[in-house]
PDB file of N, CA and C in Angstrom:
ATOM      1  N   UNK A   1     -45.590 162.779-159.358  1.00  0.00           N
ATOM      2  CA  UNK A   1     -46.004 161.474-159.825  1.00  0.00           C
ATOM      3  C   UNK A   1     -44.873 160.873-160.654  1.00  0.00           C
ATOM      4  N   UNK A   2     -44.494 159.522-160.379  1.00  0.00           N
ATOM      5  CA  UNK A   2     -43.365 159.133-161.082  1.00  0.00           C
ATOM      6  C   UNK A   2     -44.288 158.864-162.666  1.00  0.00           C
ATOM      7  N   UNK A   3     -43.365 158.912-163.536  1.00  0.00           N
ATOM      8  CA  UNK A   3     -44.059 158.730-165.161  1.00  0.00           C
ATOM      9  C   UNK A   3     -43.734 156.992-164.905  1.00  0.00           C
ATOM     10  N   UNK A   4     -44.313 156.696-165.967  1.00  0.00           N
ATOM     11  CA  UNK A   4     -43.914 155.006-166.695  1.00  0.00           C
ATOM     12  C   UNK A   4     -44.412 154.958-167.820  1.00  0.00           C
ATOM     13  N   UNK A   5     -44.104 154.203-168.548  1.00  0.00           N
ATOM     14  CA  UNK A   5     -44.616 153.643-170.065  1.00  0.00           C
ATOM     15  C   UNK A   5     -45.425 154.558-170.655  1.00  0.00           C
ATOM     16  N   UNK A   6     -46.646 154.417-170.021  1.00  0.00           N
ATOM     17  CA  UNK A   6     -48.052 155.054-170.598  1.00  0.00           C
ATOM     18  C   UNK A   6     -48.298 155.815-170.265  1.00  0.00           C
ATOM     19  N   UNK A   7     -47.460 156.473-169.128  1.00  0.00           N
ATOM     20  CA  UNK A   7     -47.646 157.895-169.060  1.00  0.00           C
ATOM     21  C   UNK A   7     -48.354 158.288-167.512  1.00  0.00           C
ATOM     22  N   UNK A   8     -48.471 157.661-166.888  1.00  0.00           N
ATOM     23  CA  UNK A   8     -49.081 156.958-165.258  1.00  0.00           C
ATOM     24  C   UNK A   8     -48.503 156.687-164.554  1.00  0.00           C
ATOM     25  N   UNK A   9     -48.479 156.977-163.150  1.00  0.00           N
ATOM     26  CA  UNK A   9     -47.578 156.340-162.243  1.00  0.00           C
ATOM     27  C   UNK A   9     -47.903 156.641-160.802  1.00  0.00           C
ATOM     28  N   UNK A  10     -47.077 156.517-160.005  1.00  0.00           N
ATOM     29  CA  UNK A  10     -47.201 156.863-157.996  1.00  0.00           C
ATOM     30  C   UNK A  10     -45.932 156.655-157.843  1.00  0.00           C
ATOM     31  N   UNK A  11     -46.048 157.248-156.678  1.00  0.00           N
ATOM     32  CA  UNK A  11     -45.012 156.748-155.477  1.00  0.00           C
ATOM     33  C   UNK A  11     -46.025 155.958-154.321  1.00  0.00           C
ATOM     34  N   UNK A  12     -45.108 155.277-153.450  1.00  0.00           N
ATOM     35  CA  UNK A  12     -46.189 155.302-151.887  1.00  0.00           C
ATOM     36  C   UNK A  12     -46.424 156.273-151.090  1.00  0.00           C
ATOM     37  N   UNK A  13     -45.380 157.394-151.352  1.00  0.00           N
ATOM     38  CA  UNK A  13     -45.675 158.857-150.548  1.00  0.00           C
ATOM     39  C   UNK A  13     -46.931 159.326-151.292  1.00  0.00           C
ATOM     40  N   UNK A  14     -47.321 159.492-152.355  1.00  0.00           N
ATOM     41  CA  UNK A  14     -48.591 160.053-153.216  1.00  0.00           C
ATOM     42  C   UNK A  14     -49.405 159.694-152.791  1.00  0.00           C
ATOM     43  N   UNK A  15     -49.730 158.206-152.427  1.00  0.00           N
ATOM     44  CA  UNK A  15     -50.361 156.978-152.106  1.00  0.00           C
ATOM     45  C   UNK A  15     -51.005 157.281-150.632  1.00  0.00           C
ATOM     46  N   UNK A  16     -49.819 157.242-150.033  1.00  0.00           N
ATOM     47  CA  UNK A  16     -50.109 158.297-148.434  1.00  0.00           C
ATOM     48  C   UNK A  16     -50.834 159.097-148.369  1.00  0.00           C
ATOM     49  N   UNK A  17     -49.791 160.063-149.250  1.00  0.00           N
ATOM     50  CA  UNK A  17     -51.216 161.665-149.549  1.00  0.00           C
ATOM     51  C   UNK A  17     -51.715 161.575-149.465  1.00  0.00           C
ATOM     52  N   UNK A  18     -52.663 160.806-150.514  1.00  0.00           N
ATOM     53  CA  UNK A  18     -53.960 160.626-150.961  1.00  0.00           C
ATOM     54  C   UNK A  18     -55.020 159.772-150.255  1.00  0.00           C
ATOM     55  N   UNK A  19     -54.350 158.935-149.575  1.00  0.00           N
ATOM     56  CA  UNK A  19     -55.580 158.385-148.672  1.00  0.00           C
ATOM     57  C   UNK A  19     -55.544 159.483-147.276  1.00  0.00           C
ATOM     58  N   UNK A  20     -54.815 159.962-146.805  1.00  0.00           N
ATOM     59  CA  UNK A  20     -54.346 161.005-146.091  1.00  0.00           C
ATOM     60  C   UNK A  20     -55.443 161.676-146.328  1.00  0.00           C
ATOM     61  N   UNK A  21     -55.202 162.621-147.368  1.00  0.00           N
ATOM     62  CA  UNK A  21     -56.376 163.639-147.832  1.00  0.00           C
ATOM     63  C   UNK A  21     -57.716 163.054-147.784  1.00  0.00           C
ATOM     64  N   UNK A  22     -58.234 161.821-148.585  1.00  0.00           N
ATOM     65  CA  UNK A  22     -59.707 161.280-148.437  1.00  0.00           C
ATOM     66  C   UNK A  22     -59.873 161.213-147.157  1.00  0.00           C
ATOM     67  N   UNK A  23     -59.269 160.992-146.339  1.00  0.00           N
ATOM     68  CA  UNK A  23     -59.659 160.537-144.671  1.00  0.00           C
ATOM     69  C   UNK A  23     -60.312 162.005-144.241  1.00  0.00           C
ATOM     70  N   UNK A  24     -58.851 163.110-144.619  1.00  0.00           N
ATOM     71  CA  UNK A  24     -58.909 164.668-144.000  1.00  0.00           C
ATOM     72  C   UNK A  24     -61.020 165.121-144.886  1.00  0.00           C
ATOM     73  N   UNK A  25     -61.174 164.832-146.295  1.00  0.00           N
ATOM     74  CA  UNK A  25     -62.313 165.211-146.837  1.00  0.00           C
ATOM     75  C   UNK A  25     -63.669 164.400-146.109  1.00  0.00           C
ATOM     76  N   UNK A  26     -63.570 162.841-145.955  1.00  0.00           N
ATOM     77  CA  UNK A  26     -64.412 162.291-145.312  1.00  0.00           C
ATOM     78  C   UNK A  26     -64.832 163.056-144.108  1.00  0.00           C
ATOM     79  N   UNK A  27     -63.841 163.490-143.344  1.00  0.00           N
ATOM     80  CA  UNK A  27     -64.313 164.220-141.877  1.00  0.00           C
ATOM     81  C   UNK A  27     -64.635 165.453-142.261  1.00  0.00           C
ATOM     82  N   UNK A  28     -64.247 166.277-143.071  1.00  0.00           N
ATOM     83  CA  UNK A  28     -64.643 167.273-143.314  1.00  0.00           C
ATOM     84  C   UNK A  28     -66.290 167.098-143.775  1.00  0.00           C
ATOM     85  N   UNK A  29     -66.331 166.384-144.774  1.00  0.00           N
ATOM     86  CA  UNK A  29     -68.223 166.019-145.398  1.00  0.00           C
ATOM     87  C   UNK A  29     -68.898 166.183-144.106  1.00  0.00           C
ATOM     88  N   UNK A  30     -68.742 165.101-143.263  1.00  0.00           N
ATOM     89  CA  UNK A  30     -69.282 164.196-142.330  1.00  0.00           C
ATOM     90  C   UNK A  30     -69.511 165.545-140.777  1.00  0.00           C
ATOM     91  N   UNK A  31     -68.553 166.814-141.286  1.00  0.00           N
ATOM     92  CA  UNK A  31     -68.983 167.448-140.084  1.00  0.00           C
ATOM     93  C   UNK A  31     -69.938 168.573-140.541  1.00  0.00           C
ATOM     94  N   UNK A  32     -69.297 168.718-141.522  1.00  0.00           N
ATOM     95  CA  UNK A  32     -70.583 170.009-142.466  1.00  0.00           C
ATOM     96  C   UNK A  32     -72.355 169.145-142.272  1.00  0.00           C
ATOM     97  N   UNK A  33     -72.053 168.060-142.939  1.00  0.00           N
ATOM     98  CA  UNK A  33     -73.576 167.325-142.753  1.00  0.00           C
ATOM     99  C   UNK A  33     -74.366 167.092-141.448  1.00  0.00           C
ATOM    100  N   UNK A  34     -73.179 166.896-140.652  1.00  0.00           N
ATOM    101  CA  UNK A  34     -73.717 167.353-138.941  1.00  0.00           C
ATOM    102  C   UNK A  34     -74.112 168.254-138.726  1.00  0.00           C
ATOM    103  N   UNK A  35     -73.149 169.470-139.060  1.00  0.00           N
ATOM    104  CA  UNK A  35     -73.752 170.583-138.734  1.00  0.00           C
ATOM    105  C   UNK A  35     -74.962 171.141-139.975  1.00  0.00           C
ATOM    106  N   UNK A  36     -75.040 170.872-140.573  1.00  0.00           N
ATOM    107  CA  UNK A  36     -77.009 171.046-141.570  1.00  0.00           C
ATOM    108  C   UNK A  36     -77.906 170.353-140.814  1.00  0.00           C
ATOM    109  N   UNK A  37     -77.356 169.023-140.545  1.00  0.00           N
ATOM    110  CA  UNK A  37     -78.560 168.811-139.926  1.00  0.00           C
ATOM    111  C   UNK A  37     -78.562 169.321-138.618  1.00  0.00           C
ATOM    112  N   UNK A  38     -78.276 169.403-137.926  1.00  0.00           N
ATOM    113  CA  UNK A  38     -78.188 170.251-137.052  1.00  0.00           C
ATOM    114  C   UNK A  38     -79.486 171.584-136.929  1.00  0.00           C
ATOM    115  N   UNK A  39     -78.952 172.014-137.927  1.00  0.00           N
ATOM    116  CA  UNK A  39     -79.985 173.609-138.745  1.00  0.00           C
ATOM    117  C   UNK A  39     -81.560 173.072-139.087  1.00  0.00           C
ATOM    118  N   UNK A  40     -81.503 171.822-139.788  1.00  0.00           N
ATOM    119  CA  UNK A  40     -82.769 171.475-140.083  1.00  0.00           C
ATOM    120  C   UNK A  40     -83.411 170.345-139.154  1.00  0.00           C
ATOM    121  N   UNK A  41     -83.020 170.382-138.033  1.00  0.00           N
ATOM    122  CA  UNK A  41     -83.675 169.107-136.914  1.00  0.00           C
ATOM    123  C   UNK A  41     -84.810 170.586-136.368  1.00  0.00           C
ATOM    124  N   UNK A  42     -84.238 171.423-135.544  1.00  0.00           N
ATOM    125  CA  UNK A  42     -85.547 172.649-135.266  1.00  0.00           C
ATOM    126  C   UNK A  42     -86.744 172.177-136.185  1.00  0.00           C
ATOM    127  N   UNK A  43     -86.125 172.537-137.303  1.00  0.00           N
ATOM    128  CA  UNK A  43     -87.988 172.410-138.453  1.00  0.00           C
ATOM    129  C   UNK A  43     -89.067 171.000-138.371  1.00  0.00           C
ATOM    130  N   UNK A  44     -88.334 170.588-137.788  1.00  0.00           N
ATOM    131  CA  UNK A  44     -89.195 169.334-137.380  1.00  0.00           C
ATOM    132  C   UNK A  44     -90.178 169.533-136.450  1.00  0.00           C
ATOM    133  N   UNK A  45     -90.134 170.861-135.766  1.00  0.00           N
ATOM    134  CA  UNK A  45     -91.464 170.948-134.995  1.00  0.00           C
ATOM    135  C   UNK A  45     -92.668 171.910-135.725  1.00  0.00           C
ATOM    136  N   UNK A  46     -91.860 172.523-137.046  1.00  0.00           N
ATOM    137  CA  UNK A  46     -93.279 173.887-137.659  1.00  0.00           C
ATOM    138  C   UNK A  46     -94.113 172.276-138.402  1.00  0.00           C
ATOM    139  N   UNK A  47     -93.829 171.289-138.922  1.00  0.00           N
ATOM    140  CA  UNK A  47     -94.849 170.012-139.589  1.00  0.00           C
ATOM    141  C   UNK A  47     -95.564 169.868-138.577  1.00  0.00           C
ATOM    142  N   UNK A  48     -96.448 169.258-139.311  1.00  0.00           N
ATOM    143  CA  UNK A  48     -97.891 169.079-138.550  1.00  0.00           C
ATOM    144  C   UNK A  48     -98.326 167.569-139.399  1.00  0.00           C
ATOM    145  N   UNK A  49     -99.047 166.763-138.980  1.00  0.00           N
ATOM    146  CA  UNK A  49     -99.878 165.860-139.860  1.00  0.00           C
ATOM    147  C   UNK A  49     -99.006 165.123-140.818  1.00  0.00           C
ATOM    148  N   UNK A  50     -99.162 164.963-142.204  1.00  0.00           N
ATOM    149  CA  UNK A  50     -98.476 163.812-143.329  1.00  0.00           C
ATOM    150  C   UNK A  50     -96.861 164.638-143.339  1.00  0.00           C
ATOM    151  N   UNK A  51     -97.084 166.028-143.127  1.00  0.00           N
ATOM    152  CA  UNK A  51     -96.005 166.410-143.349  1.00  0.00           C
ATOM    153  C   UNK A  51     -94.866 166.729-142.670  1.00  0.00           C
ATOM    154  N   UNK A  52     -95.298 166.310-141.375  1.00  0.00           N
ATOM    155  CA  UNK A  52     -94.614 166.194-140.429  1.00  0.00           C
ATOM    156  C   UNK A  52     -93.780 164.523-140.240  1.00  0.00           C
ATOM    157  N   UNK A  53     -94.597 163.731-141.144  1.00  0.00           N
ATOM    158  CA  UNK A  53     -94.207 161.985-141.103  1.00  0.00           C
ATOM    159  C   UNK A  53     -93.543 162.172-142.301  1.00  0.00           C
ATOM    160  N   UNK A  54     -93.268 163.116-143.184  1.00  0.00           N
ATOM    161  CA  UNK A  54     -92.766 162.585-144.417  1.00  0.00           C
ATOM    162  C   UNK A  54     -91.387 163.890-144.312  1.00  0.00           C
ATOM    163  N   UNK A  55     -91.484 164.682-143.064  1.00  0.00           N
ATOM    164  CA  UNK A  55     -89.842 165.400-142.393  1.00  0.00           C
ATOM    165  C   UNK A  55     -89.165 164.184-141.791  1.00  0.00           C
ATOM    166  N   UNK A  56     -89.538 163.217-141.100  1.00  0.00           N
ATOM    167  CA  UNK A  56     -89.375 162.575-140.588  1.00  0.00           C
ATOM    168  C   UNK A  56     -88.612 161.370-141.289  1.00  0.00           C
ATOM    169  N   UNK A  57     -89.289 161.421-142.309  1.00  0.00           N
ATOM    170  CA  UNK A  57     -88.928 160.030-143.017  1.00  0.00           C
ATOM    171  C   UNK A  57     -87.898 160.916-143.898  1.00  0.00           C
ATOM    172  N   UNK A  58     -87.768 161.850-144.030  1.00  0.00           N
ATOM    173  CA  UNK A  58     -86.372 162.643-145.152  1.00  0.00           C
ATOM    174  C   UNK A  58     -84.997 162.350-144.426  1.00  0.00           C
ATOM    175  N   UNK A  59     -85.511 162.672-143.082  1.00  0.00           N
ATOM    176  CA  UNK A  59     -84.252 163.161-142.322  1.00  0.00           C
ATOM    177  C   UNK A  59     -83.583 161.710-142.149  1.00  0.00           C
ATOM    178  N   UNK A  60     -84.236 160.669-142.115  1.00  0.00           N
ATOM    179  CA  UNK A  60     -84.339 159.312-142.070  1.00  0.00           C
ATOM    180  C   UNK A  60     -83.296 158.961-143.060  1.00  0.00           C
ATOM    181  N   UNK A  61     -83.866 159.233-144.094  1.00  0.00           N
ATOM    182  CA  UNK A  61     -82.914 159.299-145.216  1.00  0.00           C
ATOM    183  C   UNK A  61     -81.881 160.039-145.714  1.00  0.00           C
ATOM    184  N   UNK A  62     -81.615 161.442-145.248  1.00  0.00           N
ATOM    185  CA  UNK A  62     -80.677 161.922-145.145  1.00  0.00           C
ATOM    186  C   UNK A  62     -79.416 161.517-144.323  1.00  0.00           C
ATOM    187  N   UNK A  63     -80.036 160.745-143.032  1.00  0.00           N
ATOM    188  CA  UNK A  63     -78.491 159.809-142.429  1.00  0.00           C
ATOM    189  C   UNK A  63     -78.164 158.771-143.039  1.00  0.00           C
ATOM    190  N   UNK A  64     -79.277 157.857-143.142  1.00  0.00           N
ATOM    191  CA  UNK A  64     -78.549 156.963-144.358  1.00  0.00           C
ATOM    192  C   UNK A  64     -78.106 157.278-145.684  1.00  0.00           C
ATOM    193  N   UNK A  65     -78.298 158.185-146.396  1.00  0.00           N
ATOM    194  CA  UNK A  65     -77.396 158.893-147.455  1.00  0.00           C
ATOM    195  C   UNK A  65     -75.792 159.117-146.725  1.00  0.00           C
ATOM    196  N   UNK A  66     -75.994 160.064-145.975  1.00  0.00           N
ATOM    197  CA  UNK A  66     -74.580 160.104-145.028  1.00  0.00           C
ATOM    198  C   UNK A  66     -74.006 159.168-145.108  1.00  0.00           C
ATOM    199  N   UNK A  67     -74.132 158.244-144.013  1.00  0.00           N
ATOM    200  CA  UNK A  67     -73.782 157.208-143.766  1.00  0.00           C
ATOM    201  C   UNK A  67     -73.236 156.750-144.524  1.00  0.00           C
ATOM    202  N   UNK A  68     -73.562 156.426-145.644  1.00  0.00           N
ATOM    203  CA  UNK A  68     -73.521 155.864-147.067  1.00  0.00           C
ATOM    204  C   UNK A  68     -72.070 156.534-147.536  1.00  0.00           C
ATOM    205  N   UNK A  69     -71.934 157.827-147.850  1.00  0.00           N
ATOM    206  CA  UNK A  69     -71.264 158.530-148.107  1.00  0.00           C
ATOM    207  C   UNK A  69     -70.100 158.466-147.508  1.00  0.00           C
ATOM    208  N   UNK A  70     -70.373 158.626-146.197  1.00  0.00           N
ATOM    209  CA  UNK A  70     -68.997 158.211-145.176  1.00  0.00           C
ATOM    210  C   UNK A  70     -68.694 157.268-145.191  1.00  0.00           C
ATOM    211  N   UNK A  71     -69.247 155.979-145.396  1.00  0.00           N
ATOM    212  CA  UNK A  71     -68.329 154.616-145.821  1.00  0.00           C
ATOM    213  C   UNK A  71     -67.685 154.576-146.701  1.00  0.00           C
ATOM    214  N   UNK A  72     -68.099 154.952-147.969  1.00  0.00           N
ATOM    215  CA  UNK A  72     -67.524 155.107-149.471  1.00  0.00           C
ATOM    216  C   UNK A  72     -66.462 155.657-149.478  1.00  0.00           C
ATOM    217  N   UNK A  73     -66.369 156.845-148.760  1.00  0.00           N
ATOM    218  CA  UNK A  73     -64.758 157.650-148.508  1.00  0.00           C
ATOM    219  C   UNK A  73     -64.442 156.875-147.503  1.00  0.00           C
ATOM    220  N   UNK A  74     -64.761 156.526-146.872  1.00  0.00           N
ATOM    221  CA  UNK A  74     -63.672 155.487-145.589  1.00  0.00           C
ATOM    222  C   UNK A  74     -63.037 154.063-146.941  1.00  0.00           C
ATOM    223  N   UNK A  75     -63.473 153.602-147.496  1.00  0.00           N
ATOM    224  CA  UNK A  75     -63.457 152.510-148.477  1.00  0.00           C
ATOM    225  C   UNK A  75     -62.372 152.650-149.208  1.00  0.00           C
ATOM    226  N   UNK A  76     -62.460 154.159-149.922  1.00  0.00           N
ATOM    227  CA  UNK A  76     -61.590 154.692-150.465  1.00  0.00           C
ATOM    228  C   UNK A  76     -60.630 154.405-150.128  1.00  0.00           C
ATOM    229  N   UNK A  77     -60.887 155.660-149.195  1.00  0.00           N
ATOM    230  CA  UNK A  77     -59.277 156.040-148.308  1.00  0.00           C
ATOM    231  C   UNK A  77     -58.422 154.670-147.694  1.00  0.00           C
ATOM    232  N   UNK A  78     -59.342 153.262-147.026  1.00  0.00           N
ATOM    233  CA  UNK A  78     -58.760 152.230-146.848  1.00  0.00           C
ATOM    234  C   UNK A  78     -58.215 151.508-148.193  1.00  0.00           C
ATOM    235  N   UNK A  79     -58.651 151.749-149.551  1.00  0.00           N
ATOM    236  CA  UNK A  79     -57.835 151.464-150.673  1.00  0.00           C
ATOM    237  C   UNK A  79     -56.934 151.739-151.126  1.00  0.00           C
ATOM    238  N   UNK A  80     -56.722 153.020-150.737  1.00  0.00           N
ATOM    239  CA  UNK A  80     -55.319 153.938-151.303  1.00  0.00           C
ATOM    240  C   UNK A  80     -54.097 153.352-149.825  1.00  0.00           C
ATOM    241  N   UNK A  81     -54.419 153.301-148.859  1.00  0.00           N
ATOM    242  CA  UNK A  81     -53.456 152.846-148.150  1.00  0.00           C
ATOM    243  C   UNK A  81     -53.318 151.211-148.095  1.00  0.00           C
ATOM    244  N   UNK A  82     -54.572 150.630-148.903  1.00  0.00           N
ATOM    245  CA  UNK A  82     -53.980 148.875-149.016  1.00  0.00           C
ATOM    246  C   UNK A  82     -53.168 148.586-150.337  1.00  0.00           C
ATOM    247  N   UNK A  83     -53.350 149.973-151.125  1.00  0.00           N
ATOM    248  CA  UNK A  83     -52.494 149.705-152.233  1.00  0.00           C
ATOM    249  C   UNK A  83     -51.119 150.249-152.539  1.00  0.00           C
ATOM    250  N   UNK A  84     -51.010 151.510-150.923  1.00  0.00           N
ATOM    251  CA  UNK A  84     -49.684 151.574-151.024  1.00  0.00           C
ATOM    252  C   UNK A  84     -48.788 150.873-150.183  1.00  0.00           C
ATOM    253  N   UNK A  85     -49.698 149.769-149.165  1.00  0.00           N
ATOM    254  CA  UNK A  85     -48.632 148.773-147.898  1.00  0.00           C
ATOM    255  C   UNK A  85     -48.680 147.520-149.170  1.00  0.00           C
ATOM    256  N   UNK A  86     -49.134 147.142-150.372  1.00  0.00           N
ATOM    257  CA  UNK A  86     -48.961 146.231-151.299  1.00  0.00           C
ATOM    258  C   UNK A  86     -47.900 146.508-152.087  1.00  0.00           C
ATOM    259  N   UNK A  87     -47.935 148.098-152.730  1.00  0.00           N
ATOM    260  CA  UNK A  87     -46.706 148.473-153.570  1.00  0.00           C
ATOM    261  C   UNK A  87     -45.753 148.303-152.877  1.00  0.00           C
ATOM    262  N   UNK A  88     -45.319 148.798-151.448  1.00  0.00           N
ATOM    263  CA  UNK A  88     -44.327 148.810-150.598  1.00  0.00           C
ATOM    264  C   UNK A  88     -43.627 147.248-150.341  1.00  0.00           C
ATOM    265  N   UNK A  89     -44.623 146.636-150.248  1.00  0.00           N
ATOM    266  CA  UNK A  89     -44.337 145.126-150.075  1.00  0.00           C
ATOM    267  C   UNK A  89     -43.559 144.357-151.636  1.00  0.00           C
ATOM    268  N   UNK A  90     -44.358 144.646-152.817  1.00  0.00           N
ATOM    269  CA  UNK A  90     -43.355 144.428-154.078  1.00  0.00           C
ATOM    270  C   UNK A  90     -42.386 144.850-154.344  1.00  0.00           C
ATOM    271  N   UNK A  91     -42.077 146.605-153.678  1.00  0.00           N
ATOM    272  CA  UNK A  91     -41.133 146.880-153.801  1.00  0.00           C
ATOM    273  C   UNK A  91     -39.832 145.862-153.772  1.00  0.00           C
ATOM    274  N   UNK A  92     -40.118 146.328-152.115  1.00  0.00           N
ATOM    275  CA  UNK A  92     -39.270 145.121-150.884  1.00  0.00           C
ATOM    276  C   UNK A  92     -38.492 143.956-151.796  1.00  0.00           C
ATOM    277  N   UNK A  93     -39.581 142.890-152.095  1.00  0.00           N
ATOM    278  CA  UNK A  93     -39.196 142.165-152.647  1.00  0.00           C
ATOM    279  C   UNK A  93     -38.812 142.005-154.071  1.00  0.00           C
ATOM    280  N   UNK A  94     -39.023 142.861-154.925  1.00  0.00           N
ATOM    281  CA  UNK A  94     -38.078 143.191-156.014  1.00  0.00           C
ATOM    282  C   UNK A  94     -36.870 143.335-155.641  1.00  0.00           C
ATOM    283  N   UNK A  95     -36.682 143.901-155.121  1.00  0.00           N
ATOM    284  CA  UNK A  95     -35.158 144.611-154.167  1.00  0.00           C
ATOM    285  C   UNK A  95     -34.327 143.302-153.756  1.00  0.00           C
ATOM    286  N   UNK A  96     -34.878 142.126-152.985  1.00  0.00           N
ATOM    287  CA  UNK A  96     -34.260 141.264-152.647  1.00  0.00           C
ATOM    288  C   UNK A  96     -34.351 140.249-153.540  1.00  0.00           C
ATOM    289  N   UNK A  97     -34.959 140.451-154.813  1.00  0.00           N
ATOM    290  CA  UNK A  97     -34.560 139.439-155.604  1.00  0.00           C
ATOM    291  C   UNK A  97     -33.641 140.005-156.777  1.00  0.00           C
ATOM    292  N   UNK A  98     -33.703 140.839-156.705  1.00  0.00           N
ATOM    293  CA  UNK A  98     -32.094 141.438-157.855  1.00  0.00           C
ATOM    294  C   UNK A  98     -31.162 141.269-156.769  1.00  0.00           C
ATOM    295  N   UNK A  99     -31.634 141.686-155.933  1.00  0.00           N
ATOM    296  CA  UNK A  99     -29.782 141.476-155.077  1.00  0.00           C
ATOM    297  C   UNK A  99     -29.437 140.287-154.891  1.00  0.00           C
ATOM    298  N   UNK A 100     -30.380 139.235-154.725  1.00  0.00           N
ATOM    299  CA  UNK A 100     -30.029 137.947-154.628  1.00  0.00           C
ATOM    300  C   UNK A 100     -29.585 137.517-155.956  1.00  0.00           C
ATOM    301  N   UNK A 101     -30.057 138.123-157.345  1.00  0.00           N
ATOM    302  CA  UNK A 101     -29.642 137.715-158.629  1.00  0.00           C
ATOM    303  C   UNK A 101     -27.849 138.457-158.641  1.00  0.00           C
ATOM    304  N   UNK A 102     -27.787 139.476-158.439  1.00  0.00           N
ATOM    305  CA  UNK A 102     -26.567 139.960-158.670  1.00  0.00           C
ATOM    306  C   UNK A 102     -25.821 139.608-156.993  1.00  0.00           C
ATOM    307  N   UNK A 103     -26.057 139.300-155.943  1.00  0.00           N
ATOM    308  CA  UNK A 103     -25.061 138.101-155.336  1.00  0.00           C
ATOM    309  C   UNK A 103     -24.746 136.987-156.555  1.00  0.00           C
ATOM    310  N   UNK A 104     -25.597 136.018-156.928  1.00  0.00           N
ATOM    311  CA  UNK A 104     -25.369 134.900-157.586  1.00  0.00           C
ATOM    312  C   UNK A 104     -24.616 134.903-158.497  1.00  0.00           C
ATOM    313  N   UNK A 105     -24.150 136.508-159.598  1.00  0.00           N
ATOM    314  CA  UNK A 105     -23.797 136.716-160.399  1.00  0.00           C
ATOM    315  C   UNK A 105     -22.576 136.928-160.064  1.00  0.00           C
ATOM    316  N   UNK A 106     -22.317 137.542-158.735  1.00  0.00           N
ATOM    317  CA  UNK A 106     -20.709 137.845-158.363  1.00  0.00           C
ATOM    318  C   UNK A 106     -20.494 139.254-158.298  1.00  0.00           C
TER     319      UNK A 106
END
């Protein structure tokens, strides 16, 4: 991590990493939770009666929890890479405006 001032900092390679990695964890969540449910779709046939409508309505809610979950890390991970094609872009143009200051300067 580069330091600055307060003690905080990045590169855009970190930046990479790191949405890199959230992407690699999102798929990772997203296949473990497949595979549970997976394990707990069978039990949907031992219910019987209210309790068989209220397996029903869990599991219901267990994909939209998912779901949920997997956007949030997709969100992420699309933040860390819109904030390192932004840093990259200030870079850039920091770069061409000192050089254009020290052309002008001689």
């Amino acid at each position: 991590m580069a330091p600055t001032a307060d003690g905080f900092g990045t590169t855009t390679e970190e930046m990479a990493r790191a949405a890199q990695h959230v992407d690699a964890v999102n798929e990772s969540v997203r296949a473990e939770l497949a595979g549970l449910r997976g394990k707990l779709e069978p039990l949907a046939g031992l219910w019987t009666g209210r309790a068989s409508v209220e397996f029903v309505r869990l599991m219901q809610r267990w994909d939209t929890d998912a779901q949920q979950l997997n956007e949030a890390l997709r969100t992420i991970g699309g933040a860390l890479q819109g904030s390192r094609t932004s840093y990259e872009q200030r870079e850039q143009d920091q770069a061409q405006a000192m050089s254009g200051i020290a052309s002008a300067l001689g």
